[in-house]
PDB file of N, CA and C in Angstrom:
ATOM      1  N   UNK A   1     -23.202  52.210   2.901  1.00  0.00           N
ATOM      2  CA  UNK A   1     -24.435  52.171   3.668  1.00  0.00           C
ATOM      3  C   UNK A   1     -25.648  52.106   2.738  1.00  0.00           C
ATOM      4  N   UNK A   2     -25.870  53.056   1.770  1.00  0.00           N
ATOM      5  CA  UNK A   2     -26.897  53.255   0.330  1.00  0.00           C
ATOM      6  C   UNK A   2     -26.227  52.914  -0.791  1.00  0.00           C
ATOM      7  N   UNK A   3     -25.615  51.838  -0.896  1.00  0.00           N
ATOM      8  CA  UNK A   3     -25.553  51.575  -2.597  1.00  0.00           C
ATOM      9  C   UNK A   3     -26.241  51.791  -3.100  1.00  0.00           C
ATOM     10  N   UNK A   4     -27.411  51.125  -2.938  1.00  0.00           N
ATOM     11  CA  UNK A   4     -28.780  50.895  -3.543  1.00  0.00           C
ATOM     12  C   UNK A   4     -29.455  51.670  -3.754  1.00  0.00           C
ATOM     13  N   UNK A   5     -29.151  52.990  -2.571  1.00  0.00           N
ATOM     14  CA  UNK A   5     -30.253  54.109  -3.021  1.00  0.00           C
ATOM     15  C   UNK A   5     -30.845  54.799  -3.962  1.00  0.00           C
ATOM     16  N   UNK A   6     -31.851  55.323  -4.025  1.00  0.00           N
ATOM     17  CA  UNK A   6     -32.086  56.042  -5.073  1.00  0.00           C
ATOM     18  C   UNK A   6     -32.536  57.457  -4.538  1.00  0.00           C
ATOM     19  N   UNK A   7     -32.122  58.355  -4.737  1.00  0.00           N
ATOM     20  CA  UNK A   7     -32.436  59.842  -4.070  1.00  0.00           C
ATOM     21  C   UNK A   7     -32.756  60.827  -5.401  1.00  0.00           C
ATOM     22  N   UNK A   8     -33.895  61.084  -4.858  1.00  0.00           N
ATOM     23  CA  UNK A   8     -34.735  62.405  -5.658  1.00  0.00           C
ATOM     24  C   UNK A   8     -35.286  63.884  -5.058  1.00  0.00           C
ATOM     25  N   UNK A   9     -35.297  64.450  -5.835  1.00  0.00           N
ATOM     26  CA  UNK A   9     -35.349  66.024  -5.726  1.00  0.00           C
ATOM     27  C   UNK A   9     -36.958  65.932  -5.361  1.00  0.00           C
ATOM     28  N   UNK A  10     -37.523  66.685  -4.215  1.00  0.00           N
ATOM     29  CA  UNK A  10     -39.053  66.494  -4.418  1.00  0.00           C
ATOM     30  C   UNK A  10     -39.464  68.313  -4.216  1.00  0.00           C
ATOM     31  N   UNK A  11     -40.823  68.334  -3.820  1.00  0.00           N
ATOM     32  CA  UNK A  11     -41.176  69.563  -4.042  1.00  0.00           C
ATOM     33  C   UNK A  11     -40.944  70.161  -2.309  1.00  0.00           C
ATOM     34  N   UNK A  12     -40.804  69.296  -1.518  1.00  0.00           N
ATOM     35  CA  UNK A  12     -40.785  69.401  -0.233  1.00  0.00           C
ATOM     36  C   UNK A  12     -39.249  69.557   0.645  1.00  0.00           C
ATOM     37  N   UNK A  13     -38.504  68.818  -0.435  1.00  0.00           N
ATOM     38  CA  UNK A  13     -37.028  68.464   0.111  1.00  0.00           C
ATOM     39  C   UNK A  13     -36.374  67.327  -0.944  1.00  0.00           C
ATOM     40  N   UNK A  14     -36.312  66.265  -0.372  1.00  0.00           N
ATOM     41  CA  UNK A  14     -35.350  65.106  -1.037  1.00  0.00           C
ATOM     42  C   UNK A  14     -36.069  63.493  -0.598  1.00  0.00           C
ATOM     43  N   UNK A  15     -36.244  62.843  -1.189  1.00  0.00           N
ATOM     44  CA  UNK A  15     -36.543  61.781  -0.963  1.00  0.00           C
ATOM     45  C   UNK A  15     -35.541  60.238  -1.299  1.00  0.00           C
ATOM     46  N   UNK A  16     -35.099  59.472  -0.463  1.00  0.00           N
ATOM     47  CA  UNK A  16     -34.275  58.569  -0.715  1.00  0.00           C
ATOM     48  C   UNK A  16     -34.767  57.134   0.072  1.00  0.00           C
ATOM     49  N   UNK A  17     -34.749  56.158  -1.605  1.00  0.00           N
ATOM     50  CA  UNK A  17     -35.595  55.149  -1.439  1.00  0.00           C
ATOM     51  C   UNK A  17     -34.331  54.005  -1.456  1.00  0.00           C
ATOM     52  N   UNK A  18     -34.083  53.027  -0.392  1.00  0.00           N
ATOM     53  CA  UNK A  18     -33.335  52.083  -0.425  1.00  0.00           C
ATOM     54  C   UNK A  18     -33.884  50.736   0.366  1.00  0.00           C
ATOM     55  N   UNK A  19     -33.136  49.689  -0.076  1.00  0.00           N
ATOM     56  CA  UNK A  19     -33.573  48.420   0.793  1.00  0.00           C
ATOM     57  C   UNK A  19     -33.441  48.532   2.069  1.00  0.00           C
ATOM     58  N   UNK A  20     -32.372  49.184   2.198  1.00  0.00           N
ATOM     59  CA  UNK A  20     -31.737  49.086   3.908  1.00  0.00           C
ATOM     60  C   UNK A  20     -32.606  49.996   4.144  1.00  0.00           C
ATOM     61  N   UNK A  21     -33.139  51.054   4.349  1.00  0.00           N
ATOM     62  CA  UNK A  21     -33.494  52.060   4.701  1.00  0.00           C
ATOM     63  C   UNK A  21     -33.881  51.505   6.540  1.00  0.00           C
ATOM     64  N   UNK A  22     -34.883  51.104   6.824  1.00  0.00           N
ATOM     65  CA  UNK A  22     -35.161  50.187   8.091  1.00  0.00           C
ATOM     66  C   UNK A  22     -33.881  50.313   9.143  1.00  0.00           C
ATOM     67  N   UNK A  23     -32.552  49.823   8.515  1.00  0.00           N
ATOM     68  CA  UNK A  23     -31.646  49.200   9.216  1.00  0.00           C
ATOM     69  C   UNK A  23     -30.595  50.074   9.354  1.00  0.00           C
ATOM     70  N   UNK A  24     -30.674  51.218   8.512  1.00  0.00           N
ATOM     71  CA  UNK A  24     -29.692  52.580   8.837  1.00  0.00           C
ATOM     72  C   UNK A  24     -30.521  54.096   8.116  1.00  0.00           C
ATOM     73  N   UNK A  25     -31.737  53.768   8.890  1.00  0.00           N
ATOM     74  CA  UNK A  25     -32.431  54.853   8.910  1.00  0.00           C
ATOM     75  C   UNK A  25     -32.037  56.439   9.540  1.00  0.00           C
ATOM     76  N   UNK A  26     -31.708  55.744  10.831  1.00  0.00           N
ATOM     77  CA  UNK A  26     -30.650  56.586  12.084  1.00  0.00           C
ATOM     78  C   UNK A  26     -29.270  57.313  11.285  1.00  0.00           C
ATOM     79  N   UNK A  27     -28.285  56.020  10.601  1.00  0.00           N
ATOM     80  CA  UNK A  27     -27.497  56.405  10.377  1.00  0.00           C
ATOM     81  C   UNK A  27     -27.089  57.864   9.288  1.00  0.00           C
ATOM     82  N   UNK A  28     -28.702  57.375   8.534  1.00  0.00           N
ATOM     83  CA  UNK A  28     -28.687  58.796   7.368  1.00  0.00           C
ATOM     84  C   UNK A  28     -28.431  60.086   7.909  1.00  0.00           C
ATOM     85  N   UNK A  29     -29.897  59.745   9.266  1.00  0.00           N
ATOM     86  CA  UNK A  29     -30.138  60.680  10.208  1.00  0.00           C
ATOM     87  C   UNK A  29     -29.227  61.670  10.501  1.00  0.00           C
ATOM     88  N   UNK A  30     -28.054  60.980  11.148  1.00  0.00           N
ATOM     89  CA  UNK A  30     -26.596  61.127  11.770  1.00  0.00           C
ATOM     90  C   UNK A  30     -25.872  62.182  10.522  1.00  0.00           C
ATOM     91  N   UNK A  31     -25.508  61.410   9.318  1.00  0.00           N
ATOM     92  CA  UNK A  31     -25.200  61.673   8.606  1.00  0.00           C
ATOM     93  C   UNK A  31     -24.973  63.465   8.129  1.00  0.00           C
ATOM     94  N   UNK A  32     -26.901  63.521   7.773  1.00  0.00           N
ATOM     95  CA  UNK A  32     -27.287  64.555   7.589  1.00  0.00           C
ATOM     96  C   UNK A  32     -26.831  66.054   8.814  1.00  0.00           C
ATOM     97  N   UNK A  33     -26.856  65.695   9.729  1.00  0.00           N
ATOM     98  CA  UNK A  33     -26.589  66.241  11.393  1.00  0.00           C
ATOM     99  C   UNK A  33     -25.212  66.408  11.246  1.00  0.00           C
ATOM    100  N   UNK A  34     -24.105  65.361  10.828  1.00  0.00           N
ATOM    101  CA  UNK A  34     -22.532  66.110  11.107  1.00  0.00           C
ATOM    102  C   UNK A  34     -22.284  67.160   9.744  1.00  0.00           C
ATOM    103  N   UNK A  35     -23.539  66.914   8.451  1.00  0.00           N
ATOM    104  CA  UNK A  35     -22.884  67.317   7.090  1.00  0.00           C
ATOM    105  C   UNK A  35     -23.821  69.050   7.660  1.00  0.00           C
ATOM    106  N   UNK A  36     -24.506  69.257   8.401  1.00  0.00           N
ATOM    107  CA  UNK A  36     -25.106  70.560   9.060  1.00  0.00           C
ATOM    108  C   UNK A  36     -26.324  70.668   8.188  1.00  0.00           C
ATOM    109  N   UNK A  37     -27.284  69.748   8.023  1.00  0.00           N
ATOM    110  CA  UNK A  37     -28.059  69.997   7.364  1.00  0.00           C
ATOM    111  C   UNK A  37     -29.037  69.861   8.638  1.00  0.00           C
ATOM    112  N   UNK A  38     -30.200  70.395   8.564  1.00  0.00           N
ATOM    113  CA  UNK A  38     -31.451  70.163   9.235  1.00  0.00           C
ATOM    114  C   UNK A  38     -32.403  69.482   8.372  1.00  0.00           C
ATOM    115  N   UNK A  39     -33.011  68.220   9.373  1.00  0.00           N
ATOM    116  CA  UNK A  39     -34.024  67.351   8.701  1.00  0.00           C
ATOM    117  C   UNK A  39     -35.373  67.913   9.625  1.00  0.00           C
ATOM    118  N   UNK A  40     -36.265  68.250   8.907  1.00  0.00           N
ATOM    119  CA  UNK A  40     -37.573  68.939   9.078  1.00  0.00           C
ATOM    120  C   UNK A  40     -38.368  67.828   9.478  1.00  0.00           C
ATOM    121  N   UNK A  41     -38.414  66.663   8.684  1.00  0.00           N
ATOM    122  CA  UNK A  41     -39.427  65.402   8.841  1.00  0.00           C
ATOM    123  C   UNK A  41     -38.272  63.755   8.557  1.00  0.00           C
ATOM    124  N   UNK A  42     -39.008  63.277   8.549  1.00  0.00           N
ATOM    125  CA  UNK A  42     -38.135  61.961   8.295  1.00  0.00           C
ATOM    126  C   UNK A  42     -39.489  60.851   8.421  1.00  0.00           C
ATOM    127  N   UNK A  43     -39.591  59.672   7.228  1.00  0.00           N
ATOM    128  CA  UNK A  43     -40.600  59.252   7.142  1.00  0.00           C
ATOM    129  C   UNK A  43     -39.592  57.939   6.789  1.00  0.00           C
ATOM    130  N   UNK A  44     -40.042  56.560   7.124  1.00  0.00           N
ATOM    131  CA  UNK A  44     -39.698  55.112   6.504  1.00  0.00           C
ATOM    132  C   UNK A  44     -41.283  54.472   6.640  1.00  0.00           C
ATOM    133  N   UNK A  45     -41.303  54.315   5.317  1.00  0.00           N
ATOM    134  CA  UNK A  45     -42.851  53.364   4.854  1.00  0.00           C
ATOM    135  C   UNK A  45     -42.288  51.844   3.587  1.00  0.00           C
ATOM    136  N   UNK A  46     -43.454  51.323   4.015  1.00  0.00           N
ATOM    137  CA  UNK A  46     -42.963  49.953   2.945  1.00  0.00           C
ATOM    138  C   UNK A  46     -43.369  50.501   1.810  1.00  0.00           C
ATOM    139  N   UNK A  47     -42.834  49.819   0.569  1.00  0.00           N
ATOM    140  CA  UNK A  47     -43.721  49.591  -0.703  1.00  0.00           C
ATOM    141  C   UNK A  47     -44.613  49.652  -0.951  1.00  0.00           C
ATOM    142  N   UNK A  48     -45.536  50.203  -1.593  1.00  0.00           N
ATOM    143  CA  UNK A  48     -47.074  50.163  -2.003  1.00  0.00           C
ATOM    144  C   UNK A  48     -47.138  49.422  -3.280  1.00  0.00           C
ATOM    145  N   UNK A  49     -48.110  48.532  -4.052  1.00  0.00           N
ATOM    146  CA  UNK A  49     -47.988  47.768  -4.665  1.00  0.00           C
ATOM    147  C   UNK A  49     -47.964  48.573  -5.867  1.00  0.00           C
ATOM    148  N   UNK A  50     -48.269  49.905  -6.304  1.00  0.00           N
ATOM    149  CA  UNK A  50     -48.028  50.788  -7.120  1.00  0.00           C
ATOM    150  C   UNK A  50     -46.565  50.925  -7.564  1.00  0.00           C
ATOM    151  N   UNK A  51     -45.914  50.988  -5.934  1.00  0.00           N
ATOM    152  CA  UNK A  51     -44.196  50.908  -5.934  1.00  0.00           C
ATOM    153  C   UNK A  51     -43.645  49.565  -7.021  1.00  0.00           C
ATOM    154  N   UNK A  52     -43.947  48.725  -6.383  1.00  0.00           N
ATOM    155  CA  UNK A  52     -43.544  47.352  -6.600  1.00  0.00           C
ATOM    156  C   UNK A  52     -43.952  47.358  -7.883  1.00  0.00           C
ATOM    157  N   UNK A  53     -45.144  47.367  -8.465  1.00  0.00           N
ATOM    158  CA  UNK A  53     -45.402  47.297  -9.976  1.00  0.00           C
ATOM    159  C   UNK A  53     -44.927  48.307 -11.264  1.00  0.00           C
ATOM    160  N   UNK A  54     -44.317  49.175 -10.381  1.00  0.00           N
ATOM    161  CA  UNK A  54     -44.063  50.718 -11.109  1.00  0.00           C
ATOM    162  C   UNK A  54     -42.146  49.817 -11.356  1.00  0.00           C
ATOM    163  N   UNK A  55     -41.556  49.547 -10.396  1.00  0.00           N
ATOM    164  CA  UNK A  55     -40.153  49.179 -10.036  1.00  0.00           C
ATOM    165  C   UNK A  55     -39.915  48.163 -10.987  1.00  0.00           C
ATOM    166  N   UNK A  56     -40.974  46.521 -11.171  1.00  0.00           N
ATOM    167  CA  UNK A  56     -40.853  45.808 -11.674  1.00  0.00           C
ATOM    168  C   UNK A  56     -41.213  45.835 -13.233  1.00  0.00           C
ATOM    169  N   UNK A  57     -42.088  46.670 -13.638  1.00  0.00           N
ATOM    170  CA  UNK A  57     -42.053  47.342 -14.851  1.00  0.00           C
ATOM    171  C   UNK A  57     -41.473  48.120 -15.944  1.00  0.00           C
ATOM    172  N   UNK A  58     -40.735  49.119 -14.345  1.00  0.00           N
ATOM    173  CA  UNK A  58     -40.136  49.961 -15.255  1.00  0.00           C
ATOM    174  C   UNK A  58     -40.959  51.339 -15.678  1.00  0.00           C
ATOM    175  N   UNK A  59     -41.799  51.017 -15.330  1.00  0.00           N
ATOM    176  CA  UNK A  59     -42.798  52.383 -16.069  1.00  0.00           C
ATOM    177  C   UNK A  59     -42.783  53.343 -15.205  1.00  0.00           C
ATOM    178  N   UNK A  60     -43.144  55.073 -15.165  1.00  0.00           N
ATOM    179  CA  UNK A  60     -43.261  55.865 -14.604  1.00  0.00           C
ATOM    180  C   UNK A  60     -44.576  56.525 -14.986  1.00  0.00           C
ATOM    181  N   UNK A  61     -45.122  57.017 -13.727  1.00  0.00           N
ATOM    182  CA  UNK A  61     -46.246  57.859 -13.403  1.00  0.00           C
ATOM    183  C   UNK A  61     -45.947  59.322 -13.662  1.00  0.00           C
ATOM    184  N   UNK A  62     -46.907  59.650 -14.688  1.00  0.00           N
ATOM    185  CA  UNK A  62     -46.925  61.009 -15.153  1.00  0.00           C
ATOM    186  C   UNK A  62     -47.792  61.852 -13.988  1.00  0.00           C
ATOM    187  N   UNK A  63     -47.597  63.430 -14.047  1.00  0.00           N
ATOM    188  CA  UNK A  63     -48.353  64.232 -12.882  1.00  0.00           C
ATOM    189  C   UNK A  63     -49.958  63.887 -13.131  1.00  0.00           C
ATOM    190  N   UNK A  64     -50.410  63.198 -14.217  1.00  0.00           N
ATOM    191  CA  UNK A  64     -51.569  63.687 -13.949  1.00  0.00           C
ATOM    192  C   UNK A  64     -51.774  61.900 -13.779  1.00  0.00           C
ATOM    193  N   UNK A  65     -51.469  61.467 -13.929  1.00  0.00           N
ATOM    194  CA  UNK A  65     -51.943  60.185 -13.344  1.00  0.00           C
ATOM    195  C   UNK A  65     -51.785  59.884 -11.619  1.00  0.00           C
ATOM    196  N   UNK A  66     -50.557  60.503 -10.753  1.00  0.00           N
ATOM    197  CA  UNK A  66     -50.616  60.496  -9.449  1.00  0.00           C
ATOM    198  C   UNK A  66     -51.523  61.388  -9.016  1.00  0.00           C
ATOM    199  N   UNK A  67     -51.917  62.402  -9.569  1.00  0.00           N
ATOM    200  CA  UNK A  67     -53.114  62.982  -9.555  1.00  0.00           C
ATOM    201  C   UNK A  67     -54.348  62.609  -9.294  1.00  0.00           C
ATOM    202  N   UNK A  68     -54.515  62.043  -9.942  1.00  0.00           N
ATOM    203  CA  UNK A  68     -55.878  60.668 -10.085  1.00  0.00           C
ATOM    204  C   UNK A  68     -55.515  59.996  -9.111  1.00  0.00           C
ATOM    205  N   UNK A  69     -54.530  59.125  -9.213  1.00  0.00           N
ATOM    206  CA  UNK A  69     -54.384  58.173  -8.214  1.00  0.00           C
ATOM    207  C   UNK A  69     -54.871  58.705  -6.695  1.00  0.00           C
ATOM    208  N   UNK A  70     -53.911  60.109  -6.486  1.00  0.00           N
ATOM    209  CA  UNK A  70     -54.300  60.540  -4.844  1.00  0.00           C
ATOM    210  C   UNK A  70     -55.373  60.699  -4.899  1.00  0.00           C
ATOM    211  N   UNK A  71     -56.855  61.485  -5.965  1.00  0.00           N
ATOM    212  CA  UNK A  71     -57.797  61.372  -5.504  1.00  0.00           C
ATOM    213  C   UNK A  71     -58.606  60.659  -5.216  1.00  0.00           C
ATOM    214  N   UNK A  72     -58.563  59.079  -5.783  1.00  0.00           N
ATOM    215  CA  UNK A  72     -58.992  57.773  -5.576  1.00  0.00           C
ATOM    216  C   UNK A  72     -58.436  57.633  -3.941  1.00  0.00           C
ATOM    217  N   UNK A  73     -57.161  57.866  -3.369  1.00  0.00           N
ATOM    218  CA  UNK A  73     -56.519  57.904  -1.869  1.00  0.00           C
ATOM    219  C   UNK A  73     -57.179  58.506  -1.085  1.00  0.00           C
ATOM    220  N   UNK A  74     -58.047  59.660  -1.301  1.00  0.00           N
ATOM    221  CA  UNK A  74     -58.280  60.406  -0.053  1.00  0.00           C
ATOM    222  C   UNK A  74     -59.705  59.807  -0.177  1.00  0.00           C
TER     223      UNK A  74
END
């Protein structure tokens, strides 16, 4: 279902980024529900061009640069 995925530890819970995500969003859903976990939130958003340029690069965002970044966001 997630080959592709990529799942990370966040400060909130877990975050898992895949192509399919869209198309077996539900199914994670499910997933999570028979393995007895409770999902608090559940979010599917596209790419942000940050994503896309961060992915196609290769490079990673240090804390204090998403830092900056969100305050330029709000």
């Amino acid at each position: 279902m997630f080959e592709d995925a990529a799942i990370a530890e966040t400060e909130t819970g877990i975050s898992v980024t895949a192509e399919t995500a869209r198309q077996h969003g539900t199914d994670l859903l499910v997933a999570f529900r028979d393995a007895g976990l409770t999902v608090t939130g559940f979010n599917v958003r596209a790419p942000t061009l940050d994503d896309v340029f961060l992915a196609i690069t290769g490079d990673e965002l240090d804390a204090d640069q998403v830092d900056a970044q969100e305050g330029v966001r709000n």
